[in-house]
PDB file of N, CA and C in Angstrom:
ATOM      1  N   UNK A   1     162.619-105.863  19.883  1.00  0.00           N
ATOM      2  CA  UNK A   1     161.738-106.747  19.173  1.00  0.00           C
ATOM      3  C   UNK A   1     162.482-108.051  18.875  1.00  0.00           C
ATOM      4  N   UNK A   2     161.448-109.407  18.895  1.00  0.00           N
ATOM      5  CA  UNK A   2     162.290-110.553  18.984  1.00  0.00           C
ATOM      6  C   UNK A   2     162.204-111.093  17.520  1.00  0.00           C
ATOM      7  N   UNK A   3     163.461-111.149  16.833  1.00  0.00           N
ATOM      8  CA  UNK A   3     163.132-111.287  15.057  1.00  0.00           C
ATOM      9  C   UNK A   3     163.401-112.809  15.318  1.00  0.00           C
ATOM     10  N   UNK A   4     163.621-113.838  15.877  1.00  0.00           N
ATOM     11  CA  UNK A   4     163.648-115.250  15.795  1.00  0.00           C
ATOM     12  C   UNK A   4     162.608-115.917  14.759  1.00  0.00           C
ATOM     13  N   UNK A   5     162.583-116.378  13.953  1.00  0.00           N
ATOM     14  CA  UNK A   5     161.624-117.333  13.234  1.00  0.00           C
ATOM     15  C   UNK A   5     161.910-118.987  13.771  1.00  0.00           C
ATOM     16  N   UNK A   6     160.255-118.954  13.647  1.00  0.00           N
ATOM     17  CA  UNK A   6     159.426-120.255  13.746  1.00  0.00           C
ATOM     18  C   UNK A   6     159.878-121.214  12.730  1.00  0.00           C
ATOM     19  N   UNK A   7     160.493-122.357  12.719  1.00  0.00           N
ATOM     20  CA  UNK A   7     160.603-122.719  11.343  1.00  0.00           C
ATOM     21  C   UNK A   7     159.654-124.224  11.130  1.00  0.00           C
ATOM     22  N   UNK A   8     159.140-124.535  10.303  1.00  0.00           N
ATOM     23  CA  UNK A   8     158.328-125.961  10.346  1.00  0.00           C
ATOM     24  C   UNK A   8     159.051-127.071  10.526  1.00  0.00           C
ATOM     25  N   UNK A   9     158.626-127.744  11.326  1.00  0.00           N
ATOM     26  CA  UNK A   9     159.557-129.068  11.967  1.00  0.00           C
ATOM     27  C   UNK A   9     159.584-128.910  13.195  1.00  0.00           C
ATOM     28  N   UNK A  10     159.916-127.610  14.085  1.00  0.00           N
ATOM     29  CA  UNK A  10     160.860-127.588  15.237  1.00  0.00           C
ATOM     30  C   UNK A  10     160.691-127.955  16.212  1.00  0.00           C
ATOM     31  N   UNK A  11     161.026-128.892  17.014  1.00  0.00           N
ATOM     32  CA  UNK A  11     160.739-129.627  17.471  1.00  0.00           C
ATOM     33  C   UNK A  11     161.126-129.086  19.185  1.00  0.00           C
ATOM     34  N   UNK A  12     159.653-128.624  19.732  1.00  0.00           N
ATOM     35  CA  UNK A  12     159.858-127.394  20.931  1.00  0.00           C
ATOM     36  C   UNK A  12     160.076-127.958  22.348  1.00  0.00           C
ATOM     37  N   UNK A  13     160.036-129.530  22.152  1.00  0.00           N
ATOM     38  CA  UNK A  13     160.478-130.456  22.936  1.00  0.00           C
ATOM     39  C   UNK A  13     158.751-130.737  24.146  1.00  0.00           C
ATOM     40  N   UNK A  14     157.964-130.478  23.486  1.00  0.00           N
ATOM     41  CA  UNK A  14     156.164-131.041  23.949  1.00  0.00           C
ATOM     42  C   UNK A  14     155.489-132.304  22.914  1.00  0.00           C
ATOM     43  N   UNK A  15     155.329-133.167  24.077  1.00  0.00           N
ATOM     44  CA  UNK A  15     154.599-134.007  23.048  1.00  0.00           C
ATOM     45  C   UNK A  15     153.081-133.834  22.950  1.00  0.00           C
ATOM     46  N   UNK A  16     153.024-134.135  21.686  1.00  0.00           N
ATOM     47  CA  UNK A  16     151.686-133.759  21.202  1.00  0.00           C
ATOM     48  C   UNK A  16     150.904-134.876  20.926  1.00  0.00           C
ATOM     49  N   UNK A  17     149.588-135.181  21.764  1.00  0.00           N
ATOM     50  CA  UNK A  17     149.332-136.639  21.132  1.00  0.00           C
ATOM     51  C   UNK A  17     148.076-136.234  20.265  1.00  0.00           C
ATOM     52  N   UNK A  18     148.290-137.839  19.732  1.00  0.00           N
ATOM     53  CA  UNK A  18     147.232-138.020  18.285  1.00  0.00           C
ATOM     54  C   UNK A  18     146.050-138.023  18.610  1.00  0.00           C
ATOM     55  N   UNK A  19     144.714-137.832  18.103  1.00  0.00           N
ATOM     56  CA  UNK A  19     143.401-138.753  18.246  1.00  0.00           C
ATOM     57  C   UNK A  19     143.472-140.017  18.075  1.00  0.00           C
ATOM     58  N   UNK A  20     142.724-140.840  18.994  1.00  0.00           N
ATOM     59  CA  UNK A  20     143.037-142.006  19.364  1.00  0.00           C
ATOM     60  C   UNK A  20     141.930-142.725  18.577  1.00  0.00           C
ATOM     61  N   UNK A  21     142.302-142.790  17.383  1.00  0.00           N
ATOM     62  CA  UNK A  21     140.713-143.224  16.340  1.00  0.00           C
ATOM     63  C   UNK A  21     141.079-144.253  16.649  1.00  0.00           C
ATOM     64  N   UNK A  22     141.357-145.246  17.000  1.00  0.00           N
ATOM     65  CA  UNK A  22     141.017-146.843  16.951  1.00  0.00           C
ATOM     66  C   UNK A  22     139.700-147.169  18.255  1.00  0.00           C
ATOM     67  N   UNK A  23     140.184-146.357  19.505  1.00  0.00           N
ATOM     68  CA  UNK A  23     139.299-146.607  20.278  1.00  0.00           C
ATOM     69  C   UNK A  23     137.941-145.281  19.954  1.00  0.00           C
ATOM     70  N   UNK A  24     137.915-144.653  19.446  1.00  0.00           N
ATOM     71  CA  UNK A  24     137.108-143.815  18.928  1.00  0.00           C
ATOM     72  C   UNK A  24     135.415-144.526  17.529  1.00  0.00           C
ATOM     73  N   UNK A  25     136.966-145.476  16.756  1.00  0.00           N
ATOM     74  CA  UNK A  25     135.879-146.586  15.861  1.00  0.00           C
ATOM     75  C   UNK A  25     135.482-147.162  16.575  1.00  0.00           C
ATOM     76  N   UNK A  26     135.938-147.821  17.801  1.00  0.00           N
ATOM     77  CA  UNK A  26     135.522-148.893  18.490  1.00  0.00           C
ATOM     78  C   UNK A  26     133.909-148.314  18.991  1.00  0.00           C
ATOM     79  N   UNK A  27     134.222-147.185  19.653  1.00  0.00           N
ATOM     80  CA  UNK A  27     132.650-146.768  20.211  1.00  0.00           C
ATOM     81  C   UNK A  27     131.454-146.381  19.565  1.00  0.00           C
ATOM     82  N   UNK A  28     131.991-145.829  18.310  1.00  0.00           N
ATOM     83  CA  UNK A  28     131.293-145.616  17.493  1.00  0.00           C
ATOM     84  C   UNK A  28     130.646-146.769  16.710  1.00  0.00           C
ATOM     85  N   UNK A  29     130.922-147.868  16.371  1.00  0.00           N
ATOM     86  CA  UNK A  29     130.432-149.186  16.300  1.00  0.00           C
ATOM     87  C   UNK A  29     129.343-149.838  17.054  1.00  0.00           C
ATOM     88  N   UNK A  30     130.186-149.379  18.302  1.00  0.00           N
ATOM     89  CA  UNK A  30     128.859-150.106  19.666  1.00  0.00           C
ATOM     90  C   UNK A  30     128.056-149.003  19.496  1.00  0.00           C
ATOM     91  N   UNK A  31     128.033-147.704  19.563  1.00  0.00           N
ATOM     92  CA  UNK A  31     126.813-147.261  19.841  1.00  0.00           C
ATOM     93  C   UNK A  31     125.820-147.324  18.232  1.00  0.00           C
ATOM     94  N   UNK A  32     126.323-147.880  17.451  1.00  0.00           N
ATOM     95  CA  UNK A  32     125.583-147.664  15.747  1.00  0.00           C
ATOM     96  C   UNK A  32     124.790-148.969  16.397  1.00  0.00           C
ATOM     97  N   UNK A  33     125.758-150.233  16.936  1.00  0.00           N
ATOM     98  CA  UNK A  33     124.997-151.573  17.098  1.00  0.00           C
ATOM     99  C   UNK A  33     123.927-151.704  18.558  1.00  0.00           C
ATOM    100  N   UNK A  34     124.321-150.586  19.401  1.00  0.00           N
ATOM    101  CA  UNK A  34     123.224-150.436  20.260  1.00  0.00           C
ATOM    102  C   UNK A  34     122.149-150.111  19.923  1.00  0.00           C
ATOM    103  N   UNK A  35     122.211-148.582  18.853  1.00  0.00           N
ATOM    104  CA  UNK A  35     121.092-147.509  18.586  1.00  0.00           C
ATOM    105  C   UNK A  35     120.787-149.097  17.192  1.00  0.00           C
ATOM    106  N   UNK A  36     120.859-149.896  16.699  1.00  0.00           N
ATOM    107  CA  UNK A  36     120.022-150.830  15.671  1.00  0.00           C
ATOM    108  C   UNK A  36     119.168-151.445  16.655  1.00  0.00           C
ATOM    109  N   UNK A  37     119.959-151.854  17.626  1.00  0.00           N
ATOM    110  CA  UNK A  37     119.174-153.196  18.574  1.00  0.00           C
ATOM    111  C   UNK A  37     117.725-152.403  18.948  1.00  0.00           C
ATOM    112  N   UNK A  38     117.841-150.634  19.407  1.00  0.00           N
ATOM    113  CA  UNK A  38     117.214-150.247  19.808  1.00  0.00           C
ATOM    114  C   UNK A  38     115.812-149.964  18.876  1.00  0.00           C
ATOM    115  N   UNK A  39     116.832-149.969  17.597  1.00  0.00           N
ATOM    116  CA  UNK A  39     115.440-149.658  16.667  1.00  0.00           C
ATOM    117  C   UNK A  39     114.887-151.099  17.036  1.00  0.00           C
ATOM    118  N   UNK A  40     115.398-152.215  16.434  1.00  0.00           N
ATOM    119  CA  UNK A  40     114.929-153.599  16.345  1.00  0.00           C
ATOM    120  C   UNK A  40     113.689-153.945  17.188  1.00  0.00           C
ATOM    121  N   UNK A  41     114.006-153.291  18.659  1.00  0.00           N
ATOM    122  CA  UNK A  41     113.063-153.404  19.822  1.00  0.00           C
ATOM    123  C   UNK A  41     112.284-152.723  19.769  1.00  0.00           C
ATOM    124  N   UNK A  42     111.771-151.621  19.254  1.00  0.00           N
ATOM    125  CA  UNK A  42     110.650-150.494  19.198  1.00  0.00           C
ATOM    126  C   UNK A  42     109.864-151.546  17.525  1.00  0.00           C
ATOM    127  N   UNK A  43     110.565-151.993  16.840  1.00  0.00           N
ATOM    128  CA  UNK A  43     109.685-152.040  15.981  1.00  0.00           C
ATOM    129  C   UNK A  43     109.142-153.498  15.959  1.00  0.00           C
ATOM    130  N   UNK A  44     109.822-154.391  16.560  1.00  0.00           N
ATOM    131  CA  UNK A  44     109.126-155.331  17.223  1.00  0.00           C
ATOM    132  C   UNK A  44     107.768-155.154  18.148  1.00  0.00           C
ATOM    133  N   UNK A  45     108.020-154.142  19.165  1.00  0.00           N
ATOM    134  CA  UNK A  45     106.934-153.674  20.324  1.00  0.00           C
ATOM    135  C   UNK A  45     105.693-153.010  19.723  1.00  0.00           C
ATOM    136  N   UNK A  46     106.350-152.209  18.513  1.00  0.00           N
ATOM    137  CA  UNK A  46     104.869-151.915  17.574  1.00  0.00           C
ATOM    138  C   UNK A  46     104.328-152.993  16.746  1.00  0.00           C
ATOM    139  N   UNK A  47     105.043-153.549  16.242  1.00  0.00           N
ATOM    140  CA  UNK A  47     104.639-154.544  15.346  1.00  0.00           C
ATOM    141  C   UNK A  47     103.905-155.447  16.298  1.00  0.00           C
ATOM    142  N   UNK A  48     103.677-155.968  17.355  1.00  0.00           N
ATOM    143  CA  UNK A  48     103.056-156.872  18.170  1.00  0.00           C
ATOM    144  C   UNK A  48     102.089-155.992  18.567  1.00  0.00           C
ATOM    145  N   UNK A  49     102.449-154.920  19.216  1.00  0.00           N
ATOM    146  CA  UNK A  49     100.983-154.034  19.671  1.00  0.00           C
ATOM    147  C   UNK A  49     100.338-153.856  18.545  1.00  0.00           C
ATOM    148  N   UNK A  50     100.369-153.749  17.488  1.00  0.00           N
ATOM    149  CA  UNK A  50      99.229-153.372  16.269  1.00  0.00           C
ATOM    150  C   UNK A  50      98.450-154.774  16.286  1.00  0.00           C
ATOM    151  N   UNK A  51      99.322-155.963  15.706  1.00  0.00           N
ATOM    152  CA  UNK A  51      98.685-157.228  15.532  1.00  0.00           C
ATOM    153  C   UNK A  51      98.002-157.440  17.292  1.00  0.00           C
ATOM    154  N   UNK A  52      98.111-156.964  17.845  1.00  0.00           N
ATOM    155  CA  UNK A  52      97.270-157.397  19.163  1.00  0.00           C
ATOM    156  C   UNK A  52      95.748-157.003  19.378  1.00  0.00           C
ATOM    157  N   UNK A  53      96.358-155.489  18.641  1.00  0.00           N
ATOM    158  CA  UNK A  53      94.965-154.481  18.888  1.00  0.00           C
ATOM    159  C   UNK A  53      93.889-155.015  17.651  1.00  0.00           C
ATOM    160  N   UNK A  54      94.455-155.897  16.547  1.00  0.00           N
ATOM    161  CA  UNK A  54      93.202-156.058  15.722  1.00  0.00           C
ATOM    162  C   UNK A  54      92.388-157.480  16.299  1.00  0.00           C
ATOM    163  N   UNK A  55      91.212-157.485  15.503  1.00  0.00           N
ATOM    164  CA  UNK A  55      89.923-158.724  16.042  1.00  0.00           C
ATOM    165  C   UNK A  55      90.575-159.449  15.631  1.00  0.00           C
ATOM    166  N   UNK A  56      90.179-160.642  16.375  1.00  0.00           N
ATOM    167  CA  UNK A  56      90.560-162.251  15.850  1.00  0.00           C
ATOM    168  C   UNK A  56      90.070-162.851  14.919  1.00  0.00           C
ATOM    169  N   UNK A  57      89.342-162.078  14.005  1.00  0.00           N
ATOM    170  CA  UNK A  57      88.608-162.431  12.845  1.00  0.00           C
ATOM    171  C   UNK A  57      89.743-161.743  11.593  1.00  0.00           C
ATOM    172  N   UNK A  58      90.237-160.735  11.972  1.00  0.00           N
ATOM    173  CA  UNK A  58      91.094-160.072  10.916  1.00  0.00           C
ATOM    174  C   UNK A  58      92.421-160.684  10.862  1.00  0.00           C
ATOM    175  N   UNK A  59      92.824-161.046  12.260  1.00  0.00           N
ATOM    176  CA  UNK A  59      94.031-162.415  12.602  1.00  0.00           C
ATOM    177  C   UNK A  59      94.028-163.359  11.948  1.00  0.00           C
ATOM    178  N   UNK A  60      92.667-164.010  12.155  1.00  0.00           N
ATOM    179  CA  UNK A  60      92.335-165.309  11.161  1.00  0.00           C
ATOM    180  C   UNK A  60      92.524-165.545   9.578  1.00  0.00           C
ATOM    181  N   UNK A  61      92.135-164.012   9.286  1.00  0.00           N
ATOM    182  CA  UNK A  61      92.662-163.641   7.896  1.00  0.00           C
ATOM    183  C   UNK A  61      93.592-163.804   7.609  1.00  0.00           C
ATOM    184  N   UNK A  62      94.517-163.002   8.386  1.00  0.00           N
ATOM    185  CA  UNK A  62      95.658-162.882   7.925  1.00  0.00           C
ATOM    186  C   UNK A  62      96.859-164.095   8.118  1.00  0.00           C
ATOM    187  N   UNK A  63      96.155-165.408   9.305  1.00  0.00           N
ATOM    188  CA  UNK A  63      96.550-166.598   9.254  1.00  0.00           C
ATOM    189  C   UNK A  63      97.519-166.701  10.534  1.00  0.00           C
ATOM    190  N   UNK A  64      97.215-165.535  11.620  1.00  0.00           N
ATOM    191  CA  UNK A  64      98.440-165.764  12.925  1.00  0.00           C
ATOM    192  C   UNK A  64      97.536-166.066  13.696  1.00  0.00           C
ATOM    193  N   UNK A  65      98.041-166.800  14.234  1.00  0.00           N
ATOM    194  CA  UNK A  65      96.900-167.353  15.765  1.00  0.00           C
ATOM    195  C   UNK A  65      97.223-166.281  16.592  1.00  0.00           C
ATOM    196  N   UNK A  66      96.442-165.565  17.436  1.00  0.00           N
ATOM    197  CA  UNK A  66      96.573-164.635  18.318  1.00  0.00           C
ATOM    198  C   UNK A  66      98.244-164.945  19.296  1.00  0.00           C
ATOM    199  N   UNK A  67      98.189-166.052  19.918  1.00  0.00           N
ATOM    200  CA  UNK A  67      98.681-166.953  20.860  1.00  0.00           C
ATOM    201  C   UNK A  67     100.602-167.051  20.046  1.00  0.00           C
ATOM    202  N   UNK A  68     100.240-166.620  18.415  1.00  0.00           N
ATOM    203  CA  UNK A  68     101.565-166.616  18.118  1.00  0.00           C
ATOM    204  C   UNK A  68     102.203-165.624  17.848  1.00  0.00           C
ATOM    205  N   UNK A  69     101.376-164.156  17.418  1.00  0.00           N
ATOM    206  CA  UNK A  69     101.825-162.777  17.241  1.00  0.00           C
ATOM    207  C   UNK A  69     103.312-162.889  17.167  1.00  0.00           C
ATOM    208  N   UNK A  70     104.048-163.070  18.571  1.00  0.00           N
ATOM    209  CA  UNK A  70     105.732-162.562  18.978  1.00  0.00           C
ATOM    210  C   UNK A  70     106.229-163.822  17.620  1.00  0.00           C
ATOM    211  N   UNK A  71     105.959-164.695  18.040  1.00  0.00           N
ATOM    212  CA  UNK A  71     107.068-165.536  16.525  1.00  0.00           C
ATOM    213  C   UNK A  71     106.595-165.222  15.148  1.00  0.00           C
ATOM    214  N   UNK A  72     105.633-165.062  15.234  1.00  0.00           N
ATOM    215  CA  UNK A  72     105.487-164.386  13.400  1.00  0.00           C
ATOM    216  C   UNK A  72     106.364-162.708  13.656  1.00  0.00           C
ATOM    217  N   UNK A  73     106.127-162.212  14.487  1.00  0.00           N
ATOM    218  CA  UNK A  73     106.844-160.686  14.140  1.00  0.00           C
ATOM    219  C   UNK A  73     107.948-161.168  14.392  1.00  0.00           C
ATOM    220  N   UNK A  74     108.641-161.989  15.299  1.00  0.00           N
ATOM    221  CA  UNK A  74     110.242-162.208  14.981  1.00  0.00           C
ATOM    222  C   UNK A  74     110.694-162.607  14.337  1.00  0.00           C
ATOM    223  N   UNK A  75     110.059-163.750  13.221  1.00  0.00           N
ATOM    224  CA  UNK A  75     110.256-164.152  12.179  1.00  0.00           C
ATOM    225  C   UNK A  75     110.352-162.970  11.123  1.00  0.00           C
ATOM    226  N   UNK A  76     109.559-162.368  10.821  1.00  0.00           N
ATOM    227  CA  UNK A  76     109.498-160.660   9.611  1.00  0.00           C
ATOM    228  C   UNK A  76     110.693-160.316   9.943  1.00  0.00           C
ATOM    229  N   UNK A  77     110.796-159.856  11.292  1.00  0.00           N
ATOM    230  CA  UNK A  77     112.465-159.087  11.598  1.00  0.00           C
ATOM    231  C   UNK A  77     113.178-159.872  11.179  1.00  0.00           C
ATOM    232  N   UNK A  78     113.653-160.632  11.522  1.00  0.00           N
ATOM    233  CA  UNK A  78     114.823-161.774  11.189  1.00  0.00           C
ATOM    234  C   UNK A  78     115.026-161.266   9.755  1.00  0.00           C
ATOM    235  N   UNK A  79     114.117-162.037   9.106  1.00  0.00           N
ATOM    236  CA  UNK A  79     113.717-162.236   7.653  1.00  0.00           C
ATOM    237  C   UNK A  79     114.072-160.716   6.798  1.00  0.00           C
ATOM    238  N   UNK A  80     113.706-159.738   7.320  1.00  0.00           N
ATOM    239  CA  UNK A  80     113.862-158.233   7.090  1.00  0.00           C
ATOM    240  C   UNK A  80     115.110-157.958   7.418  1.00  0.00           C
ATOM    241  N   UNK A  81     116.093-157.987   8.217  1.00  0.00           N
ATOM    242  CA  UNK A  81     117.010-157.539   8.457  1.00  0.00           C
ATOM    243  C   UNK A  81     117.270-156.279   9.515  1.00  0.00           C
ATOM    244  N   UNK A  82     118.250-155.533   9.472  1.00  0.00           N
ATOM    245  CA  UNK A  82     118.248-154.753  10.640  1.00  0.00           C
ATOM    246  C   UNK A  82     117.118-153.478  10.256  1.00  0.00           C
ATOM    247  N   UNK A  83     116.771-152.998  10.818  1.00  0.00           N
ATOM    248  CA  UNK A  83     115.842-151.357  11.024  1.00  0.00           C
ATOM    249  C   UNK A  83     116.239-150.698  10.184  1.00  0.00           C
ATOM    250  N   UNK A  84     115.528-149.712   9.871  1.00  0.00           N
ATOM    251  CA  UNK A  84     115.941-149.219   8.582  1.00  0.00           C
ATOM    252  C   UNK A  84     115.921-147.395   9.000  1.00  0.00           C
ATOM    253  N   UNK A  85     115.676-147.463  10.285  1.00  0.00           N
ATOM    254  CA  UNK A  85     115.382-145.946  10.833  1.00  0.00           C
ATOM    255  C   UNK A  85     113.484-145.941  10.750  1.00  0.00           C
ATOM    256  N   UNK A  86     113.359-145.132  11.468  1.00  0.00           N
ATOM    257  CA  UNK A  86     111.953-144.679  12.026  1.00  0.00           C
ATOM    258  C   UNK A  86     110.917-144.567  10.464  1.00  0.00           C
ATOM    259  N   UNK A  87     110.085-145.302  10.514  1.00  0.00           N
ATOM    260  CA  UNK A  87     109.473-144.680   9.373  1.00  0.00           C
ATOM    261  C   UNK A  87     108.222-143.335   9.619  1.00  0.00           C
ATOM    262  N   UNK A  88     107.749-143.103   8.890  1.00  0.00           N
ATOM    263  CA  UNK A  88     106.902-142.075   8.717  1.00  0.00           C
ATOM    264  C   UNK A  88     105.425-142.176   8.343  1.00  0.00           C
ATOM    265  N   UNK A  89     104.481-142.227   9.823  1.00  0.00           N
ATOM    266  CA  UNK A  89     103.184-142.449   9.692  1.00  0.00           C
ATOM    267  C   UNK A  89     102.240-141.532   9.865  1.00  0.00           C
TER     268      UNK A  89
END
């Protein structure tokens, strides 16, 4: 039987590498700032398809010329800030 002890430190002559969190934050960043852009674009695409689908009498109401829909909803976004996650309809 082999009575040798393990002792902490010992250095068994293998290198052991680290997690490489710097490039790990890095991706994780881009994909947080991809998956926003992505919200940004879905809620833009609804936000224009709703104001599209109503009459031009309810438009008029509400004071967007049909013809301007995309700059008033890019204006809200802007103005709103990034996505806030999916809401619930």
């Amino acid at each position: 039987m082999n009575t040798k002890q393990i002792h902490p430190g010992t250095d068994f002559g293998v290198a052991l590498s680290r997690p490489r969190t710097p490039e790990l934050g890095a991706w994780l960043t881009w994909a947080k700032q991809r998956l926003e852009a992505l919200g940004r674009l879905h809620q833009r695409r609804r936000a224009i398809g709703e104001l599209a689908r109503m009459s031009d009498s309810w438009l008029q109401d509400l004071g967007i010329p049909r013809d301007q829909i995309a700059e008033v909803v890019d204006g809200l976004i802007a103005r709103e800030g990034p996505a806030r996650g999916p809401s619930i309809n």
